[in-house]
PDB file of N, CA and C in Angstrom:
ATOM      1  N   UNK A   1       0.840  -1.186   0.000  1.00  0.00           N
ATOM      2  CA  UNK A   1       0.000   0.000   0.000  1.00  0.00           C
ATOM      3  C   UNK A   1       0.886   1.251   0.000  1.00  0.00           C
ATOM      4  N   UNK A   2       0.680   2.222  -0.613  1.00  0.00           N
ATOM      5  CA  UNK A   2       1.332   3.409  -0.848  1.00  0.00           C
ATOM      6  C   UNK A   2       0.596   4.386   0.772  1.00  0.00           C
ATOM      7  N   UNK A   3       1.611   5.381   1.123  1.00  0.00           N
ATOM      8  CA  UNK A   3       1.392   6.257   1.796  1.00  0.00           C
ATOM      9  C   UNK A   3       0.110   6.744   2.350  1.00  0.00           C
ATOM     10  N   UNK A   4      -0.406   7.510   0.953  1.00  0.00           N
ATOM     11  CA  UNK A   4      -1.486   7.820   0.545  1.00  0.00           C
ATOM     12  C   UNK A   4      -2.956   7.035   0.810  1.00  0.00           C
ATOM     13  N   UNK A   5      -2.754   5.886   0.423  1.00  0.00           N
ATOM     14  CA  UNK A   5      -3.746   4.507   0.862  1.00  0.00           C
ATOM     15  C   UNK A   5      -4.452   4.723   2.110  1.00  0.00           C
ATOM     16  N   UNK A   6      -2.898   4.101   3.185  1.00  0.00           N
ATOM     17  CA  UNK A   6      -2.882   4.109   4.296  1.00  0.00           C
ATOM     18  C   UNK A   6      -3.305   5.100   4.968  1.00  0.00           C
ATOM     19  N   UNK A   7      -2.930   6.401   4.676  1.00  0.00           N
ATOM     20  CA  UNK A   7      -3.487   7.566   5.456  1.00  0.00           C
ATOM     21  C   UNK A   7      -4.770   8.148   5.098  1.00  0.00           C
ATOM     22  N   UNK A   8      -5.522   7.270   3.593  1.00  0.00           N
ATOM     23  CA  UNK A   8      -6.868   7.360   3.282  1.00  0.00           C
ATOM     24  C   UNK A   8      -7.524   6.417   4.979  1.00  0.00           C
ATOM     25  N   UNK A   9      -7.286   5.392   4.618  1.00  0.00           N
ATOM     26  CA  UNK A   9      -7.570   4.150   5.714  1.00  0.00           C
ATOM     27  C   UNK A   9      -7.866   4.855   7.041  1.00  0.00           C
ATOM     28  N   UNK A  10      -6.821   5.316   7.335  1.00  0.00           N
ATOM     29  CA  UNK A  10      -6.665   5.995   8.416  1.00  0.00           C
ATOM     30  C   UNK A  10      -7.667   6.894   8.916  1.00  0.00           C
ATOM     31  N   UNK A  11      -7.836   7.748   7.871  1.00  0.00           N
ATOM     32  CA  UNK A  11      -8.781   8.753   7.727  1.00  0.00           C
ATOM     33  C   UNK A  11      -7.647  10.117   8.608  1.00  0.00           C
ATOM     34  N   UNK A  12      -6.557  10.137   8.005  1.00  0.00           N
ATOM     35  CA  UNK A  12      -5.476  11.355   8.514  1.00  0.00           C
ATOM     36  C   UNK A  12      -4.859  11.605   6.879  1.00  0.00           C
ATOM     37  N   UNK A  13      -4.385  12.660   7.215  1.00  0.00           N
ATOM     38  CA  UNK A  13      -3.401  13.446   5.885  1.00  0.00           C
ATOM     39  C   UNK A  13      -2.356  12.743   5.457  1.00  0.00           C
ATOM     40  N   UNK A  14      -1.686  12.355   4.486  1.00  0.00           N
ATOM     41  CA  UNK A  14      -0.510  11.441   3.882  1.00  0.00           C
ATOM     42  C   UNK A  14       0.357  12.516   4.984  1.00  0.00           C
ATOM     43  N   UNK A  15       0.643  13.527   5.085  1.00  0.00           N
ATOM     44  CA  UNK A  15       1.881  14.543   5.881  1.00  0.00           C
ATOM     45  C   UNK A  15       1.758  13.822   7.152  1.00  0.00           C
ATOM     46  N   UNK A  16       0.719  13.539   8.108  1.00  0.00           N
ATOM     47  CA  UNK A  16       0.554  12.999   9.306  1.00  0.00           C
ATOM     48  C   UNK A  16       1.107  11.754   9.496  1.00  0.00           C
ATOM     49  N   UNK A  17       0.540  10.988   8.487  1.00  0.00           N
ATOM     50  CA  UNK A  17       0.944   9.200   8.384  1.00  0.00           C
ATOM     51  C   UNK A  17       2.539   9.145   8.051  1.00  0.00           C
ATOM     52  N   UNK A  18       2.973  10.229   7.253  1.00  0.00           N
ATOM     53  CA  UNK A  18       4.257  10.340   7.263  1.00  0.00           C
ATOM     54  C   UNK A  18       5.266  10.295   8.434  1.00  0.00           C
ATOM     55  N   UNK A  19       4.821  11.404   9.086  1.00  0.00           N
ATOM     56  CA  UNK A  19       5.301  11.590  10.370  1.00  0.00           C
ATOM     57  C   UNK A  19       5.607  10.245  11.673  1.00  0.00           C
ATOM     58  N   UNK A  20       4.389  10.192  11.218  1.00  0.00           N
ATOM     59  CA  UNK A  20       4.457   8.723  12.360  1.00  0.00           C
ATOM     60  C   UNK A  20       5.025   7.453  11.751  1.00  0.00           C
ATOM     61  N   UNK A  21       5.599   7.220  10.330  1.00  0.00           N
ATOM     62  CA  UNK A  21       6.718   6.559  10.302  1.00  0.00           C
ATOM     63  C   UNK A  21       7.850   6.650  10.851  1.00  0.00           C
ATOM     64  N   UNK A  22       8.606   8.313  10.793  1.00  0.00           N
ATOM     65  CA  UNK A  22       9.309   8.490  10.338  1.00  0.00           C
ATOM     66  C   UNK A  22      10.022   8.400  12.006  1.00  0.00           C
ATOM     67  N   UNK A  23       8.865   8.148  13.009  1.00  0.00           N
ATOM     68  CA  UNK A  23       8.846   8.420  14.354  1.00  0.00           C
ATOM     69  C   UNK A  23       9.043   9.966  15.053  1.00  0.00           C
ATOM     70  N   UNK A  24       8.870  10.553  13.916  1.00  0.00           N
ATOM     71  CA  UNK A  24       8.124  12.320  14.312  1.00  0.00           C
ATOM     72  C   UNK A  24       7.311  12.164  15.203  1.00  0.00           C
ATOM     73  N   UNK A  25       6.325  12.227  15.055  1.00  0.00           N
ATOM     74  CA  UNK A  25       4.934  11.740  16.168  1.00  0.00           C
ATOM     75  C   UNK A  25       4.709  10.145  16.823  1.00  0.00           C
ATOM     76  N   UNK A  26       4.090  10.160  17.603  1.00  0.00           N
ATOM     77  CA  UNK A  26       3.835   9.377  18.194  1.00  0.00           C
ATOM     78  C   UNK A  26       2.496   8.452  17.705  1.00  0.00           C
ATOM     79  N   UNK A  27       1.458   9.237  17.563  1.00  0.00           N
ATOM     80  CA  UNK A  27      -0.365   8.553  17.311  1.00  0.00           C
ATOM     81  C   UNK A  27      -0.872   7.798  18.229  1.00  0.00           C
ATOM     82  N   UNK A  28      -2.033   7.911  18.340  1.00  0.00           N
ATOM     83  CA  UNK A  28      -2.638   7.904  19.121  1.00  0.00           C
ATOM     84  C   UNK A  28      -2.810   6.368  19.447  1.00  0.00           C
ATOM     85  N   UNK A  29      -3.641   6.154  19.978  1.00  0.00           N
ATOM     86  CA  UNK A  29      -3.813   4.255  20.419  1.00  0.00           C
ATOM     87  C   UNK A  29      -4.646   3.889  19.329  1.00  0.00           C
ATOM     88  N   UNK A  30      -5.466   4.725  18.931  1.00  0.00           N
ATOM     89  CA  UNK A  30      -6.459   3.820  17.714  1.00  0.00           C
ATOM     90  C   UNK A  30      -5.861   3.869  16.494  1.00  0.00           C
ATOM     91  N   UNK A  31      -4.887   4.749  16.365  1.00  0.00           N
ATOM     92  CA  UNK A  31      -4.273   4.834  15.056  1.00  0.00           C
ATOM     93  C   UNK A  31      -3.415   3.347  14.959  1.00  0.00           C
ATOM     94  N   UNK A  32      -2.554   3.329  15.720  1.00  0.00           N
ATOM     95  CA  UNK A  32      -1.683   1.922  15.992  1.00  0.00           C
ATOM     96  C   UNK A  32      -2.808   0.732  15.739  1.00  0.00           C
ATOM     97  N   UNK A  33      -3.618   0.781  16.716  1.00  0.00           N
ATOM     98  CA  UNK A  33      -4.813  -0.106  16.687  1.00  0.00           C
ATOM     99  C   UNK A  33      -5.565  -0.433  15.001  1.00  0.00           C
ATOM    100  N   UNK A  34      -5.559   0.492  14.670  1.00  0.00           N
ATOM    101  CA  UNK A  34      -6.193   0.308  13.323  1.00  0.00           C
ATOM    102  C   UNK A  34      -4.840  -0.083  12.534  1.00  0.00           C
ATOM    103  N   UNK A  35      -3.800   0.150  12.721  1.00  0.00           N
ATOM    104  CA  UNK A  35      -2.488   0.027  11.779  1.00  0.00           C
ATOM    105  C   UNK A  35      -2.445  -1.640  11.718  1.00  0.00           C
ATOM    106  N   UNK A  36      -2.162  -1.918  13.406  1.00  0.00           N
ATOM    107  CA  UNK A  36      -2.470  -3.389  13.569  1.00  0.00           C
ATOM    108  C   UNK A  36      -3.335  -4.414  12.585  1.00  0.00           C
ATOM    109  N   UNK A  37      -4.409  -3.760  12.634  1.00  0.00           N
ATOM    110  CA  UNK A  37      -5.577  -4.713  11.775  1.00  0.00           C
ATOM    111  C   UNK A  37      -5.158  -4.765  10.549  1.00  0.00           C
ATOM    112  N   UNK A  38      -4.723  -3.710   9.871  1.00  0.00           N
ATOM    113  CA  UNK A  38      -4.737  -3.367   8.274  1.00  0.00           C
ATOM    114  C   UNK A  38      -3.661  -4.892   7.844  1.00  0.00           C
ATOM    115  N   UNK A  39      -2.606  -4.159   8.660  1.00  0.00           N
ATOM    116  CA  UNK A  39      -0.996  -5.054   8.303  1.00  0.00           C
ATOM    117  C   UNK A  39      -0.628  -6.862   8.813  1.00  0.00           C
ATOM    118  N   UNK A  40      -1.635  -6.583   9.888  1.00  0.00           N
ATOM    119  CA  UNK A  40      -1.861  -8.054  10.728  1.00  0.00           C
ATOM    120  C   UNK A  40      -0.596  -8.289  11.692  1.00  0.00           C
ATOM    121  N   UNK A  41      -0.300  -7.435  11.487  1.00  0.00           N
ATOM    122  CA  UNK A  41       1.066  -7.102  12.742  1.00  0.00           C
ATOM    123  C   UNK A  41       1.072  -6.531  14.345  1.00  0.00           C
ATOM    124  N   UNK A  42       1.478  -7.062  15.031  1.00  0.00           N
ATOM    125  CA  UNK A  42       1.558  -6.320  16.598  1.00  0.00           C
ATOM    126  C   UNK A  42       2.398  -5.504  16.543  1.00  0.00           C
ATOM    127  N   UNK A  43       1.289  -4.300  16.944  1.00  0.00           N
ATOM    128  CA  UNK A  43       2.162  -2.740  16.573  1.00  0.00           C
ATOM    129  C   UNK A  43       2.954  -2.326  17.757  1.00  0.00           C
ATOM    130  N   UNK A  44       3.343  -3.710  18.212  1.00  0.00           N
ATOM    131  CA  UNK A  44       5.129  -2.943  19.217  1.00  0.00           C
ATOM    132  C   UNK A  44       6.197  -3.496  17.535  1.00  0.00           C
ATOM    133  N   UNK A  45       5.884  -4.384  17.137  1.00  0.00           N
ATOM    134  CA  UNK A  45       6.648  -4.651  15.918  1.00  0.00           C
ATOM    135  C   UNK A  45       6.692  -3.131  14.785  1.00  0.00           C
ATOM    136  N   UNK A  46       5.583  -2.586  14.914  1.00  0.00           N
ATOM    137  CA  UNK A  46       5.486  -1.761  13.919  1.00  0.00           C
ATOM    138  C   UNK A  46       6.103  -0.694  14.033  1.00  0.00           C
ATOM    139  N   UNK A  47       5.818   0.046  15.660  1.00  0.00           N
ATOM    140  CA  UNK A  47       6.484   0.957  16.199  1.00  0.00           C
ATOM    141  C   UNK A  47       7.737   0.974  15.890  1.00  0.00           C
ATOM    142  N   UNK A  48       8.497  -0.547  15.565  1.00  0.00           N
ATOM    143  CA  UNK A  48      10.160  -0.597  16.442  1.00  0.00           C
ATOM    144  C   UNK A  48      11.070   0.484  14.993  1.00  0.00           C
ATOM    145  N   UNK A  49      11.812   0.941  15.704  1.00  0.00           N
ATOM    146  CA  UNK A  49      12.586   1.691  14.598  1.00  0.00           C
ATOM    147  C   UNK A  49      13.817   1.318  14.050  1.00  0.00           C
ATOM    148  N   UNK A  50      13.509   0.742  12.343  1.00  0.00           N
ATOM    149  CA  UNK A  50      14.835   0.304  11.920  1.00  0.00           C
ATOM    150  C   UNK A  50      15.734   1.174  11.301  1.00  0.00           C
ATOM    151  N   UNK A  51      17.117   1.340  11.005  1.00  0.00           N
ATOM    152  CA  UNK A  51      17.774   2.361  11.180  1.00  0.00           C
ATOM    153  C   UNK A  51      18.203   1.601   9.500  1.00  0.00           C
ATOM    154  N   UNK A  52      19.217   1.928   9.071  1.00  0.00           N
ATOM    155  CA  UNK A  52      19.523   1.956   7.786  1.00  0.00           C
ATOM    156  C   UNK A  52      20.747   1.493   7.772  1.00  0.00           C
ATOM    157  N   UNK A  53      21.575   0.213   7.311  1.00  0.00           N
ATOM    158  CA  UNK A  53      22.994  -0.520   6.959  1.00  0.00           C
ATOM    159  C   UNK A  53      23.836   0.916   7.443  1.00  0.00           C
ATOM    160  N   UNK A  54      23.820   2.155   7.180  1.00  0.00           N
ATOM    161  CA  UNK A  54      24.703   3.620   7.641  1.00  0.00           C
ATOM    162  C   UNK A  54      24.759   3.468   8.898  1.00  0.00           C
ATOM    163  N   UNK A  55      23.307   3.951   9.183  1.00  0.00           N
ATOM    164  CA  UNK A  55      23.135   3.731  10.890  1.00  0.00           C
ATOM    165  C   UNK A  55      23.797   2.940  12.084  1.00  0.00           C
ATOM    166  N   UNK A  56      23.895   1.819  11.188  1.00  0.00           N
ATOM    167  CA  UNK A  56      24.307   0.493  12.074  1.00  0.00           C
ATOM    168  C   UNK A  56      26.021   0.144  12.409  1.00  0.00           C
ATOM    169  N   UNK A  57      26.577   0.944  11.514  1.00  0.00           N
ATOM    170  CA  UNK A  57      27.856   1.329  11.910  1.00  0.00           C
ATOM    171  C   UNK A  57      28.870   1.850  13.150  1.00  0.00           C
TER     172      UNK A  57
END
């Protein structure tokens, strides 16, 4: 699903859904909650922040 999709789904702005990848924001419990359902994932998995082969250096 593209950005856009998801933050249709959501019912928030692609700029918002952005954010809360990017771990800018936080969101709220139903947002996670609904993220959960979409992806079928437990959103402590979703939350977790992966850093980039650079990063890991």
């Amino acid at each position: 699903m593209t950005q856009q999709q998801v933050a249709d789904y959501l019912g928030l702005h692609e700029r918002y859904y952005k954010s809360l990848e990017t771990g800018e924001r936080l969101g709220s419990i139903w947002i996670w909650d609904k993220l959960e359902d979409l992806f079928n994932v437990h959103q402590r998995v979703l939350r977790e922040i992966h850093r980039g082969t650079a990063d890991n250096q």
